[in-house]
C-alpha atoms as a PDB file:
ATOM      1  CA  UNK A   1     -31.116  86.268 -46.525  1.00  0.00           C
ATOM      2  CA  UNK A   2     -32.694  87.816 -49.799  1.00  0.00           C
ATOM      3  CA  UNK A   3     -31.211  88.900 -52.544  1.00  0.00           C
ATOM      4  CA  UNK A   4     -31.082  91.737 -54.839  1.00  0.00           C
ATOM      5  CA  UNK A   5     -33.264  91.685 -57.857  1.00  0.00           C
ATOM      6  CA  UNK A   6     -31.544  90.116 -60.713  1.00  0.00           C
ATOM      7  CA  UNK A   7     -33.996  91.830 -63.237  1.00  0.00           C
ATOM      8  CA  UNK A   8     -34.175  94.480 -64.589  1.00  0.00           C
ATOM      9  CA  UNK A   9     -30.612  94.918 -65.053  1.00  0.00           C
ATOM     10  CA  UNK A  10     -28.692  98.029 -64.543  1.00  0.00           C
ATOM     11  CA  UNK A  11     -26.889  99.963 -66.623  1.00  0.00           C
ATOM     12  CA  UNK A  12     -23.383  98.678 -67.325  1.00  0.00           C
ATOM     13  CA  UNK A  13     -20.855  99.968 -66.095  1.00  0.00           C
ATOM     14  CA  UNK A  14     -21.979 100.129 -62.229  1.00  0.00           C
ATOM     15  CA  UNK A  15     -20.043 101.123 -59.661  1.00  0.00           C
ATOM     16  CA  UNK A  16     -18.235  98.561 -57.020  1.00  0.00           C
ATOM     17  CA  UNK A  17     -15.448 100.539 -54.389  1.00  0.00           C
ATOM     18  CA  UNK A  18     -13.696  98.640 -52.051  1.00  0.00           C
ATOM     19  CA  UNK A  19     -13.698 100.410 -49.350  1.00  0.00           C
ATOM     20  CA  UNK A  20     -10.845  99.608 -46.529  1.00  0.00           C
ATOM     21  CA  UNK A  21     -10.711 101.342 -42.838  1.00  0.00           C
ATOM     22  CA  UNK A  22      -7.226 102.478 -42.523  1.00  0.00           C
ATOM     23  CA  UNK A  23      -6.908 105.452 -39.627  1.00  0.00           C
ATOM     24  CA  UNK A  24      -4.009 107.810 -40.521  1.00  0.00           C
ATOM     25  CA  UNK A  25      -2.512 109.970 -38.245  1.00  0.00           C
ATOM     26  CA  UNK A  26      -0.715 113.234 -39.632  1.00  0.00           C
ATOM     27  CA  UNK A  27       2.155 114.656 -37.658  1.00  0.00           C
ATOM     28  CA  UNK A  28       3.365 118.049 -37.268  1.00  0.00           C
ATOM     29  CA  UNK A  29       6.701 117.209 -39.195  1.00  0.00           C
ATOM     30  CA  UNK A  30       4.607 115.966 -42.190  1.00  0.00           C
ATOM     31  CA  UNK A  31       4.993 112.410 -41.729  1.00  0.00           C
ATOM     32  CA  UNK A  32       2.053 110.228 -41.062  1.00  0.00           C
ATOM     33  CA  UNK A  33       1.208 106.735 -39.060  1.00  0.00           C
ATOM     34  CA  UNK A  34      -1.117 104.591 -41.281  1.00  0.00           C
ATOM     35  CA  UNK A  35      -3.024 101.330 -39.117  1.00  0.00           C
ATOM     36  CA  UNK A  36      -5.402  98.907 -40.862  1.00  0.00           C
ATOM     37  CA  UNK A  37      -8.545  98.313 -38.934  1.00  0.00           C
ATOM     38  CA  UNK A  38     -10.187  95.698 -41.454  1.00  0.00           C
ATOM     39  CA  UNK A  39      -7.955  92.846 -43.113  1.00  0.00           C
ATOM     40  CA  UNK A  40     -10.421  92.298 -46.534  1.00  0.00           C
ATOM     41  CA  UNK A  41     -12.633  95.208 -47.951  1.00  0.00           C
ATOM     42  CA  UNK A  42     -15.905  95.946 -48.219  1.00  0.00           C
ATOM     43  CA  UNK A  43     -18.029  96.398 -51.359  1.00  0.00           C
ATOM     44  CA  UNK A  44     -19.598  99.617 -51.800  1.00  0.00           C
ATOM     45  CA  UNK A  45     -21.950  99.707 -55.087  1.00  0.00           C
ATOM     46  CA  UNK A  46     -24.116 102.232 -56.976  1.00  0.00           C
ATOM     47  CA  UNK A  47     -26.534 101.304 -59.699  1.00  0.00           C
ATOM     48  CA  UNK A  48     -28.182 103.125 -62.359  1.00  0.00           C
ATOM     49  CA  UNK A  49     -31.197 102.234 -64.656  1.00  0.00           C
ATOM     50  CA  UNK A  50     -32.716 103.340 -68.301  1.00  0.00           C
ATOM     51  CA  UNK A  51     -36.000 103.721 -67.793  1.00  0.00           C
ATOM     52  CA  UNK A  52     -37.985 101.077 -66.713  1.00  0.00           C
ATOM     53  CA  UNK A  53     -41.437 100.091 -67.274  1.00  0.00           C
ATOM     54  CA  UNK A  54     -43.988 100.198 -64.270  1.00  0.00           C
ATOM     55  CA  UNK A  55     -43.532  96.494 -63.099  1.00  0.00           C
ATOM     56  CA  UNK A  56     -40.072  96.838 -63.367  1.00  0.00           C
ATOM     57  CA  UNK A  57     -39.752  99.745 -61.169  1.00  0.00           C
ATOM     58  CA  UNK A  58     -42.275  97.952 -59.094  1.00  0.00           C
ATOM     59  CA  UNK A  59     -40.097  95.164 -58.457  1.00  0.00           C
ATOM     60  CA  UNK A  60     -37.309  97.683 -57.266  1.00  0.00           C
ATOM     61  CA  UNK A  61     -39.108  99.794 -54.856  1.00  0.00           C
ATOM     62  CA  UNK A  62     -41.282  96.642 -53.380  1.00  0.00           C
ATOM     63  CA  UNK A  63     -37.418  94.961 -52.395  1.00  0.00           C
ATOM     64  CA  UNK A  64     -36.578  98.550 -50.824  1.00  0.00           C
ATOM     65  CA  UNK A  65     -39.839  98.511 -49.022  1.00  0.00           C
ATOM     66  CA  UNK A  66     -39.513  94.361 -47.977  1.00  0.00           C
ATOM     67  CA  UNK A  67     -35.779  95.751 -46.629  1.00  0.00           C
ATOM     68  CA  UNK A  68     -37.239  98.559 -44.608  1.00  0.00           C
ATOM     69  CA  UNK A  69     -34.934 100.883 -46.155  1.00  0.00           C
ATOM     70  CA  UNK A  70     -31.537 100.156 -44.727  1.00  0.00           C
ATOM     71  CA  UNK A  71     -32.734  98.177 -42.043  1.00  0.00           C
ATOM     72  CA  UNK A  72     -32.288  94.596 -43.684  1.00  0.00           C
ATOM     73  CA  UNK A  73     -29.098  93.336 -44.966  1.00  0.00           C
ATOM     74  CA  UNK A  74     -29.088  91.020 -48.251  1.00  0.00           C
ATOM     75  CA  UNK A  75     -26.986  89.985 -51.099  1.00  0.00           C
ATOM     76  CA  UNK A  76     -25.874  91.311 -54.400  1.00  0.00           C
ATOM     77  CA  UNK A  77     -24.243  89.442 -56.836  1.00  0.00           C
ATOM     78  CA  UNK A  78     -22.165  91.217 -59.577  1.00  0.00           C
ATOM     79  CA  UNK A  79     -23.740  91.387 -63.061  1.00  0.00           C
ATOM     80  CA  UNK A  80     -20.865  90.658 -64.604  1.00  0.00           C
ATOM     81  CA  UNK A  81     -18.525  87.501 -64.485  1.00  0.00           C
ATOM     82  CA  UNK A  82     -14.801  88.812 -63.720  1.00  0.00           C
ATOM     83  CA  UNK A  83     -11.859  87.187 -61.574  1.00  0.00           C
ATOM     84  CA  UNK A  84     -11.824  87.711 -58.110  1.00  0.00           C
ATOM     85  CA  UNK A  85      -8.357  87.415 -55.533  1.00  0.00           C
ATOM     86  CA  UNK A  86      -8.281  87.261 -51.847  1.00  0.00           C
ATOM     87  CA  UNK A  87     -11.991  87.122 -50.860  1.00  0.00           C
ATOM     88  CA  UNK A  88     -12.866  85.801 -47.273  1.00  0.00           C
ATOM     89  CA  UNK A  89     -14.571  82.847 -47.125  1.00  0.00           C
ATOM     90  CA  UNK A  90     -15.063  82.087 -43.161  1.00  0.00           C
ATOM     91  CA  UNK A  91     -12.394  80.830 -40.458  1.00  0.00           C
ATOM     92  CA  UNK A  92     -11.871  77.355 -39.324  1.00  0.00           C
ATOM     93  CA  UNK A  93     -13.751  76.053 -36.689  1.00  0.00           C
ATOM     94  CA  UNK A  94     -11.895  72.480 -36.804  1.00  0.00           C
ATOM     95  CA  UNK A  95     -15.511  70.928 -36.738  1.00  0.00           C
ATOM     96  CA  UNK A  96     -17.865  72.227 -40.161  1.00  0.00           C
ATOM     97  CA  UNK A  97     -16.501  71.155 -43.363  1.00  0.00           C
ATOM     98  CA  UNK A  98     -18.883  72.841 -45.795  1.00  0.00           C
ATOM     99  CA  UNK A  99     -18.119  76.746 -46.638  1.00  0.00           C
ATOM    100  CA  UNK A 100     -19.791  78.923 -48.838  1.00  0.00           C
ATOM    101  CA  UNK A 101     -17.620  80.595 -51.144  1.00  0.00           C
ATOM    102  CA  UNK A 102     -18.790  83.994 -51.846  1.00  0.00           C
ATOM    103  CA  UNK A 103     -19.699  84.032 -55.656  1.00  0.00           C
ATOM    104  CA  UNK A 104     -21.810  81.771 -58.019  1.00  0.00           C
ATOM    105  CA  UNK A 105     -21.174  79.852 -61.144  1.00  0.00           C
ATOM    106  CA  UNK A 106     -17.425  80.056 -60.092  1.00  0.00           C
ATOM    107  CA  UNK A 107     -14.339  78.491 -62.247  1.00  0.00           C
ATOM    108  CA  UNK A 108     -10.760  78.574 -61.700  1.00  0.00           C
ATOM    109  CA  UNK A 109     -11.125  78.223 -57.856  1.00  0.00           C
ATOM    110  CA  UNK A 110      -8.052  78.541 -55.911  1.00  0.00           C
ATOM    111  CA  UNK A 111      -8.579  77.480 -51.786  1.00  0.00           C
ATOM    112  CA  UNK A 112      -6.140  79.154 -49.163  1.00  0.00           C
ATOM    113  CA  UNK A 113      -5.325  78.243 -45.480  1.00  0.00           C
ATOM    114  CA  UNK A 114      -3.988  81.222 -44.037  1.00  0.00           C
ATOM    115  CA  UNK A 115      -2.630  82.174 -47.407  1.00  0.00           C
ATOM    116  CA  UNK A 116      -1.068  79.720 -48.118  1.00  0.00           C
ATOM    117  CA  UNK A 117      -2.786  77.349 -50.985  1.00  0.00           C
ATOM    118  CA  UNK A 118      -4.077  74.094 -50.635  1.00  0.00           C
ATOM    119  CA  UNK A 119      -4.165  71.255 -53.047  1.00  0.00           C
ATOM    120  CA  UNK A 120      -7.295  70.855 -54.677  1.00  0.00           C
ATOM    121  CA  UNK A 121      -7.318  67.153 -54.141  1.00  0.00           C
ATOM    122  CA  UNK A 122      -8.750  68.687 -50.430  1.00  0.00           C
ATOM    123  CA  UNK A 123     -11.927  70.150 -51.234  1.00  0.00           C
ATOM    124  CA  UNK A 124     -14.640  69.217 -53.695  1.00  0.00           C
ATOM    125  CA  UNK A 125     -16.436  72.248 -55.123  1.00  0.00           C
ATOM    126  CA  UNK A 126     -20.154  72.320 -55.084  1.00  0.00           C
ATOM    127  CA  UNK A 127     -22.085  74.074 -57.492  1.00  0.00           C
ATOM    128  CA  UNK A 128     -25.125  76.244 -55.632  1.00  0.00           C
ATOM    129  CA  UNK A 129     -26.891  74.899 -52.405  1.00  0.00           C
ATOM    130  CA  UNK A 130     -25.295  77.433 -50.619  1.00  0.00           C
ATOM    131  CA  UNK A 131     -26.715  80.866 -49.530  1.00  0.00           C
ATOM    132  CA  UNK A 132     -28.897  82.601 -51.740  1.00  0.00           C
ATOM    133  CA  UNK A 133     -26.955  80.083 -54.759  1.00  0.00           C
ATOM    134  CA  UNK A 134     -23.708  80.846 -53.699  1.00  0.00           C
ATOM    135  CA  UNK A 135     -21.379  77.971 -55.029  1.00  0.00           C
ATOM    136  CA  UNK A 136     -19.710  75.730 -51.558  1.00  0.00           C
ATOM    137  CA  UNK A 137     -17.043  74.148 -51.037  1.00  0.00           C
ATOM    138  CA  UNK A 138     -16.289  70.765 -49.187  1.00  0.00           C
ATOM    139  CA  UNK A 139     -13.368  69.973 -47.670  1.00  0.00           C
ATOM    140  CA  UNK A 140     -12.070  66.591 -46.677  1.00  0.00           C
ATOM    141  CA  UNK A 141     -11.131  67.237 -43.561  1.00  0.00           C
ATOM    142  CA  UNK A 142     -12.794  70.855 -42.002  1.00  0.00           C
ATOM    143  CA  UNK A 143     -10.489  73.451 -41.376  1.00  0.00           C
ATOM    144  CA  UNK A 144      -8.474  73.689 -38.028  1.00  0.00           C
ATOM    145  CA  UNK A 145      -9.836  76.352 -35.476  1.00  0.00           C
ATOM    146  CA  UNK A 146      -8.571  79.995 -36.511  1.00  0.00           C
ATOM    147  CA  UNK A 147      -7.935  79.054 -39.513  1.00  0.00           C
ATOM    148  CA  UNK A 148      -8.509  81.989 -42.343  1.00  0.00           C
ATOM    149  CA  UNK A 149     -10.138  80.512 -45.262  1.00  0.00           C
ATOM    150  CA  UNK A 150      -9.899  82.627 -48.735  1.00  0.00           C
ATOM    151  CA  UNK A 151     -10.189  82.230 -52.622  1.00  0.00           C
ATOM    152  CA  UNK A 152      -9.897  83.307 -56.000  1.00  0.00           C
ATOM    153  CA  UNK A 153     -12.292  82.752 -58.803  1.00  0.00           C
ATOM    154  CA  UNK A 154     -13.691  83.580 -61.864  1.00  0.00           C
ATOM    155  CA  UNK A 155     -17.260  84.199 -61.860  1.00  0.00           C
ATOM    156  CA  UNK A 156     -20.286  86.521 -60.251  1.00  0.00           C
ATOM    157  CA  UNK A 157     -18.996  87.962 -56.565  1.00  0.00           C
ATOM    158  CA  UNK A 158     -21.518  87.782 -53.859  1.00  0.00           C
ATOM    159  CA  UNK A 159     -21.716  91.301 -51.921  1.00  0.00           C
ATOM    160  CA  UNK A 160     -23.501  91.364 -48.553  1.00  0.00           C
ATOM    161  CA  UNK A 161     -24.967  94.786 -48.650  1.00  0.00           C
ATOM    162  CA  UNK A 162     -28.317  97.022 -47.685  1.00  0.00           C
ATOM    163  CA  UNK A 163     -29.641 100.444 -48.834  1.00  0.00           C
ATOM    164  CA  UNK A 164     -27.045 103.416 -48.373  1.00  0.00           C
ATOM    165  CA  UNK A 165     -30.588 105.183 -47.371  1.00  0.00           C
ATOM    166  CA  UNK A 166     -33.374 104.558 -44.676  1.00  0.00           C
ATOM    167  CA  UNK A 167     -35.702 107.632 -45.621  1.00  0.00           C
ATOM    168  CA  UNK A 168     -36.630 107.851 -49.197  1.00  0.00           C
ATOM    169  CA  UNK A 169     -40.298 108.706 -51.508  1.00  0.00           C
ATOM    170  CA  UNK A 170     -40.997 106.802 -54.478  1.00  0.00           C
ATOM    171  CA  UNK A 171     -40.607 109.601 -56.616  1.00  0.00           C
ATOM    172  CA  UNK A 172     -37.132 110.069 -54.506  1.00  0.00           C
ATOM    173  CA  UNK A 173     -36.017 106.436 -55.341  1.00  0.00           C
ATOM    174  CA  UNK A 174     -37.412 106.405 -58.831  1.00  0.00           C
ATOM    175  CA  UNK A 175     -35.129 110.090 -59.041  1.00  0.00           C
ATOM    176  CA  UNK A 176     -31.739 107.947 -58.078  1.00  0.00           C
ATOM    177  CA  UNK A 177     -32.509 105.273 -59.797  1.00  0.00           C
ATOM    178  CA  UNK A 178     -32.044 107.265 -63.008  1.00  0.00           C
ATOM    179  CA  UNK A 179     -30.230 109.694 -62.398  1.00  0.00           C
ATOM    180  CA  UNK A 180     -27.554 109.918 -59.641  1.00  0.00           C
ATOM    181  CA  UNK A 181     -27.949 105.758 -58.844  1.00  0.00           C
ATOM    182  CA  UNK A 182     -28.917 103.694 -55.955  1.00  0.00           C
ATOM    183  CA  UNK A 183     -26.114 102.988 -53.561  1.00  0.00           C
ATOM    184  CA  UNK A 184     -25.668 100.436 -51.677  1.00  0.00           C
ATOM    185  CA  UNK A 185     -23.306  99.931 -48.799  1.00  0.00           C
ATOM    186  CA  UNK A 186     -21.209  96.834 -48.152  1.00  0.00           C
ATOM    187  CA  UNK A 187     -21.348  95.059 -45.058  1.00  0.00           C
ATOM    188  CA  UNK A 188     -18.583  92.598 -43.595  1.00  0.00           C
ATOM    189  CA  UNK A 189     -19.400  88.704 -44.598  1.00  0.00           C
ATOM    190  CA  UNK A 190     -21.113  86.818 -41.872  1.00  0.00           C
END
């Protein structure tokens, strides 16, 4: 799977929403019924840029093309290193003992089983190798089948994402990119 450009950089701040599926239902009486549909969120993101120069821009709209708009789904890493709770890693399978963890250059790792944390004298953390660089982890013995896998870290969150739009013109794209941002819409982890 590709990943976003890492340069140029956007402006800082950018925008990351989590964005949950919760269906409420609003009764007469004024009292509502709230159900969540998704257990972790997905990452919703809008970037802006200063003005680029032409190969910069170039390098933009030629990864929009290569996507076919919103077509193609790939990864964004966040530009900034921050600490990250809960995040899905994958569920058990009782057979594959190598995970991806979804972030890069990662410290502070914490490992859950069903949220409950495991000792880290079960899992070695590997640095890169994984998708698009995304640090792994190996256990010692793989995780049992249904088994929810999550983390914490500190370090650059991996977003699996594509283009909020399908049906844009260069000077349409070059427009957001300045001025109202490029969003991008999360996608659940693989």
């Amino acid at each position: 799977m590709s990943e976003y450009p890492a340069s140029p950089v956007p402006q800082i701040p950018y925008e990351i929403t989590s964005n949950w599926k919760t269906i409420v239902s609003a009764f007469d009486s004024g009292k509502e019924q709230r159900r969540q549909k998704q257990t972790y969120p997905k990452y919703d993101i809008g970037l802006t840029y200063n003005a680029l120069v032409e190969s910069d821009f170039a390098i933009l709209w030629n990864f929009y093309q290569s996507m076919l708009g919103s077509l193609t789904a790939f990864y964004f890493y966040t530009i900034e290193s921050s600490d990250w709770d809960g995040l899905f890693i994958g569920t058990g399978n009782g057979d594959v003992q190598i995970l991806d963890i979804p972030g890069k250059s990662t410290t502070n790792i914490s490992i859950y089983y069903d949220g409950e944390e495991i000792s880290s004298d079960d899992y070695t953390i590997l640095t890169g190798g994984g998708s698009e660089n995304s640090d792994r982890i190996a256990f010692d013995t793989a995780p049992l089948i249904n088994t929810i896998v999550t983390c914490d870290f500190t370090g650059y969150m991996r977003i699996r994402c594509r283009f909020e739009e399908d049906k844009l013109t260069k000077q349409a794209f070059a427009g957001k990119l300045y001025r109202t941002g490029i969003k991008l819409k999360g996608l659940t982890a693989i």
